[in-house]
C-alpha atoms as a PDB file:
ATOM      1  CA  UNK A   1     119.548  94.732 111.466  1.00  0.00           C
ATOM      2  CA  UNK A   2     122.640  91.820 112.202  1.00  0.00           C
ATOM      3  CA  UNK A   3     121.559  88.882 111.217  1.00  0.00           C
ATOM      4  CA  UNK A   4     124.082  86.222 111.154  1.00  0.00           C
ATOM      5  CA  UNK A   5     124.509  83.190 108.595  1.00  0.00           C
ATOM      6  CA  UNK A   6     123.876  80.158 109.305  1.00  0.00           C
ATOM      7  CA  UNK A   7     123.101  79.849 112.763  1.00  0.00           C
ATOM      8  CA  UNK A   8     119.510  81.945 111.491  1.00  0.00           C
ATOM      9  CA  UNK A   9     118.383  79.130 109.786  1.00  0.00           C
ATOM     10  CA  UNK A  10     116.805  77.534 112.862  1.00  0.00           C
ATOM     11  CA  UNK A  11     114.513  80.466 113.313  1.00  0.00           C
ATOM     12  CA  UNK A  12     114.103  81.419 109.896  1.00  0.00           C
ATOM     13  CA  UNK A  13     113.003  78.137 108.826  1.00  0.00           C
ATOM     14  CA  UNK A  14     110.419  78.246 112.267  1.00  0.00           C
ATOM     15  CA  UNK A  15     109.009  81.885 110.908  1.00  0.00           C
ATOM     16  CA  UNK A  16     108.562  79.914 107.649  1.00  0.00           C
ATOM     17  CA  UNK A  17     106.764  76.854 108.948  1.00  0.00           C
ATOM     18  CA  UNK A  18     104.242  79.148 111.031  1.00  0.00           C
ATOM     19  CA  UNK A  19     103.472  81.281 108.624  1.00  0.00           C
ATOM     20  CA  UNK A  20     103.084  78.719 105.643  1.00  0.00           C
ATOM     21  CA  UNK A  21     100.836  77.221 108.465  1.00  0.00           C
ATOM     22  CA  UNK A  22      98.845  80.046 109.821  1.00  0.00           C
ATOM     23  CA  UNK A  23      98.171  81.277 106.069  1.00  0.00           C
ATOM     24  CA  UNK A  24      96.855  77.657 105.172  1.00  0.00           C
ATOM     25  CA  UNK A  25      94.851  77.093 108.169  1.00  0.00           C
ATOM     26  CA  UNK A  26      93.113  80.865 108.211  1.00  0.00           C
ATOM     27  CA  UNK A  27      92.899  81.062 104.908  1.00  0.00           C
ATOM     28  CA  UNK A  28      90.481  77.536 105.089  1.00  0.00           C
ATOM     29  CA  UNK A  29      88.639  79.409 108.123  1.00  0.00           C
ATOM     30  CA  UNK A  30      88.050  82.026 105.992  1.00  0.00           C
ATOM     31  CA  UNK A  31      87.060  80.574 102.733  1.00  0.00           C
ATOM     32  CA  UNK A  32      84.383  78.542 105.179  1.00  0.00           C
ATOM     33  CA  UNK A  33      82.845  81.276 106.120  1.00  0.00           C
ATOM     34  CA  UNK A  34      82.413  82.936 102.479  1.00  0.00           C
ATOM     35  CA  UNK A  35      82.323  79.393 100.753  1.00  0.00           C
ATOM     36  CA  UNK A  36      79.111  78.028 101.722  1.00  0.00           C
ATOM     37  CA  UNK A  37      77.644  78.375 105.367  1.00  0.00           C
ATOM     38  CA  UNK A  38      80.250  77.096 108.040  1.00  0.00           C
ATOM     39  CA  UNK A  39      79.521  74.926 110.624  1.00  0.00           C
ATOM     40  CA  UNK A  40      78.419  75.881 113.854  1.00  0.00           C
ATOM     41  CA  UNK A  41      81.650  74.876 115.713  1.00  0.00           C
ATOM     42  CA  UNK A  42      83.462  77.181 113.163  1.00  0.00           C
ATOM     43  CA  UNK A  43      85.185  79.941 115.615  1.00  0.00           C
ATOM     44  CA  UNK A  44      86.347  77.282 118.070  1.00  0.00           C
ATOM     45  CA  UNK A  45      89.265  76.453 115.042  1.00  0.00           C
ATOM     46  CA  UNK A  46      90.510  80.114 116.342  1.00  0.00           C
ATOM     47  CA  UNK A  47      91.054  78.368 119.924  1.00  0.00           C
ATOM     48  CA  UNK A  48      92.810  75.340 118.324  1.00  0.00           C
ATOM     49  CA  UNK A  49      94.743  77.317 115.786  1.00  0.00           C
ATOM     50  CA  UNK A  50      97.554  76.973 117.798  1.00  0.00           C
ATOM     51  CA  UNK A  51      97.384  73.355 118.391  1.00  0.00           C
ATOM     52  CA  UNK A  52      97.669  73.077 114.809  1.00  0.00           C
ATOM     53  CA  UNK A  53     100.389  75.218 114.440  1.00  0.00           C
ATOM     54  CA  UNK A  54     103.037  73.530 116.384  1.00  0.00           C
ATOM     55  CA  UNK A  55     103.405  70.288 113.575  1.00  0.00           C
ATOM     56  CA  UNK A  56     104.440  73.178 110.704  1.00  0.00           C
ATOM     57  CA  UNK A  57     106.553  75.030 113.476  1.00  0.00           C
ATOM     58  CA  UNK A  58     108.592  72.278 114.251  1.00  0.00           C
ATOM     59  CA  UNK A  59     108.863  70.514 110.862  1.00  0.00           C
ATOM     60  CA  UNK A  60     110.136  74.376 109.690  1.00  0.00           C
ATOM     61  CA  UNK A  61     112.796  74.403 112.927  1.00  0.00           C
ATOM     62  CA  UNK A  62     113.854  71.047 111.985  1.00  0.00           C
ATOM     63  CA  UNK A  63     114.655  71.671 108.299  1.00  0.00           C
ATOM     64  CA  UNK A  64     116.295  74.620 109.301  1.00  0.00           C
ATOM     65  CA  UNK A  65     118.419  72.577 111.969  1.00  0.00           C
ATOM     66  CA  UNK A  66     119.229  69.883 109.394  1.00  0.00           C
ATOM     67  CA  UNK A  67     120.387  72.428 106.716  1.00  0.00           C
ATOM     68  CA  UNK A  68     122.299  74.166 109.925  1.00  0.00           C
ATOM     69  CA  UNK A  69     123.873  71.186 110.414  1.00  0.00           C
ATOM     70  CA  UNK A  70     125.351  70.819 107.075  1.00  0.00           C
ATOM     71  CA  UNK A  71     126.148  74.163 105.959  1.00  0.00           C
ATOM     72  CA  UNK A  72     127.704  75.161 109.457  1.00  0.00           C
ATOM     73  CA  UNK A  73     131.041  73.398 108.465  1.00  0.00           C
ATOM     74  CA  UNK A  74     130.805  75.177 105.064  1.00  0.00           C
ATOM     75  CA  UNK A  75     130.420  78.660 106.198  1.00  0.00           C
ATOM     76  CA  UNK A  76     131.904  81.010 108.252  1.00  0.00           C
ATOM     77  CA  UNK A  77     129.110  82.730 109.879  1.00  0.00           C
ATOM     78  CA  UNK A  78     128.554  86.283 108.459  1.00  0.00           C
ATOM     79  CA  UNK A  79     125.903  88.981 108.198  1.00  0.00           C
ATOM     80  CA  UNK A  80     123.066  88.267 105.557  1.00  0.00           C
ATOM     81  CA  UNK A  81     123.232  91.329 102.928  1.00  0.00           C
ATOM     82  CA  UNK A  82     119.905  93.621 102.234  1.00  0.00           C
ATOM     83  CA  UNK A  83     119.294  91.499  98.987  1.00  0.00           C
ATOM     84  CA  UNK A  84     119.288  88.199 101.227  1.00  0.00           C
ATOM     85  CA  UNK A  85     117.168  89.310 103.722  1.00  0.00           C
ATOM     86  CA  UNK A  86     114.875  90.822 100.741  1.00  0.00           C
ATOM     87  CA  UNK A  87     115.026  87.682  98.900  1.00  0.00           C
ATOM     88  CA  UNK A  88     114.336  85.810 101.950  1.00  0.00           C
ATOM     89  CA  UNK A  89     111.359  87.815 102.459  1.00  0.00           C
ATOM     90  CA  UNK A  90     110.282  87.254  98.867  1.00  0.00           C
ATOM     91  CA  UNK A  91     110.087  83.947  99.403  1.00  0.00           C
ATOM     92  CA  UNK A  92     107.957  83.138 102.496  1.00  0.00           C
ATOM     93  CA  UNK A  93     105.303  86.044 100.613  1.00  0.00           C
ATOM     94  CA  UNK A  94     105.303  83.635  97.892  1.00  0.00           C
ATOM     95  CA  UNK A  95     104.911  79.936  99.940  1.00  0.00           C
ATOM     96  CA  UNK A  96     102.577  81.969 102.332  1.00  0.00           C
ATOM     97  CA  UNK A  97     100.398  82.652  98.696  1.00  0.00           C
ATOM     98  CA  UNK A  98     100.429  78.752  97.377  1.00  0.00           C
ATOM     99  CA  UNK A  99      99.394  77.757 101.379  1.00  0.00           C
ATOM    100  CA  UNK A 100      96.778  79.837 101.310  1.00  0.00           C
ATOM    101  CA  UNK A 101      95.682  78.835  97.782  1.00  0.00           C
ATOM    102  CA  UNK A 102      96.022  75.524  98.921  1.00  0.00           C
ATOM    103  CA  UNK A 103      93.794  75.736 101.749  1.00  0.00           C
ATOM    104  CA  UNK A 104      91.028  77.331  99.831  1.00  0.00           C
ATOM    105  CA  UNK A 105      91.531  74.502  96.788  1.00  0.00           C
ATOM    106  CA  UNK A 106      91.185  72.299  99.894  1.00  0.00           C
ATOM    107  CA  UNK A 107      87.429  73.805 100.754  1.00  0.00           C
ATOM    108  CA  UNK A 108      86.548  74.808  97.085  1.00  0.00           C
ATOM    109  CA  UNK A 109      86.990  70.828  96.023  1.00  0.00           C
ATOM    110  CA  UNK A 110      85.442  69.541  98.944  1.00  0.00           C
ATOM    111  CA  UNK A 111      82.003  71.661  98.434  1.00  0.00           C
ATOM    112  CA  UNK A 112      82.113  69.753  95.386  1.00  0.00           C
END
């Protein structure tokens, strides 16, 4: 796969933004419904979910712009090597892990 540096970072950093947010919002869905009894408007958060997700997609696209913005005059676009793109994917596994940590902290303190 071609993927060309810098002018990914746009997307990349909207893939990261929606999936730091979908693993912190479904991961407080789900620790409602093991956590404790969940309300009885719990399942409509599965119709809103993407309402919600549009504030992390857009703060991700935005970084992603900004830091397009400045590295674009430093680089010569070029093709991101397998260790990039695996480091890359490292990464978002790892922020998509302290989101969803985060949202169950969130429910886990609030029972309290």
């Amino acid at each position: 796969m071609k993927i060309s540096y810098p002018n990914i970072l746009p997307l990349a950093g909207g893939i990261v933004g929606l999936t730091i947010g979908l693993s912190y919002y479904l991961s407080i869905m789900i620790s409602q419904l093991f956590i404790g009894r969940p309300s009885s408007t719990w399942i409509l958060g599965v119709f809103w979910l993407p309402i919600f997700l549009i504030k992390p997609v857009l703060i991700g696209v935005l970084i992603g712009s900004i830091a397009w913005l400045v590295i674009r005059s430093l680089h010569a676009p070029r093709l991101l090597t397998p260790t990039e793109i695996k480091t890359f994917k490292t990464i978002v596994v790892f922020l998509v892990i302290a989101s969803a940590a985060a949202g169950v902290i969130k429910i886990v303190i609030g029972r309290n």
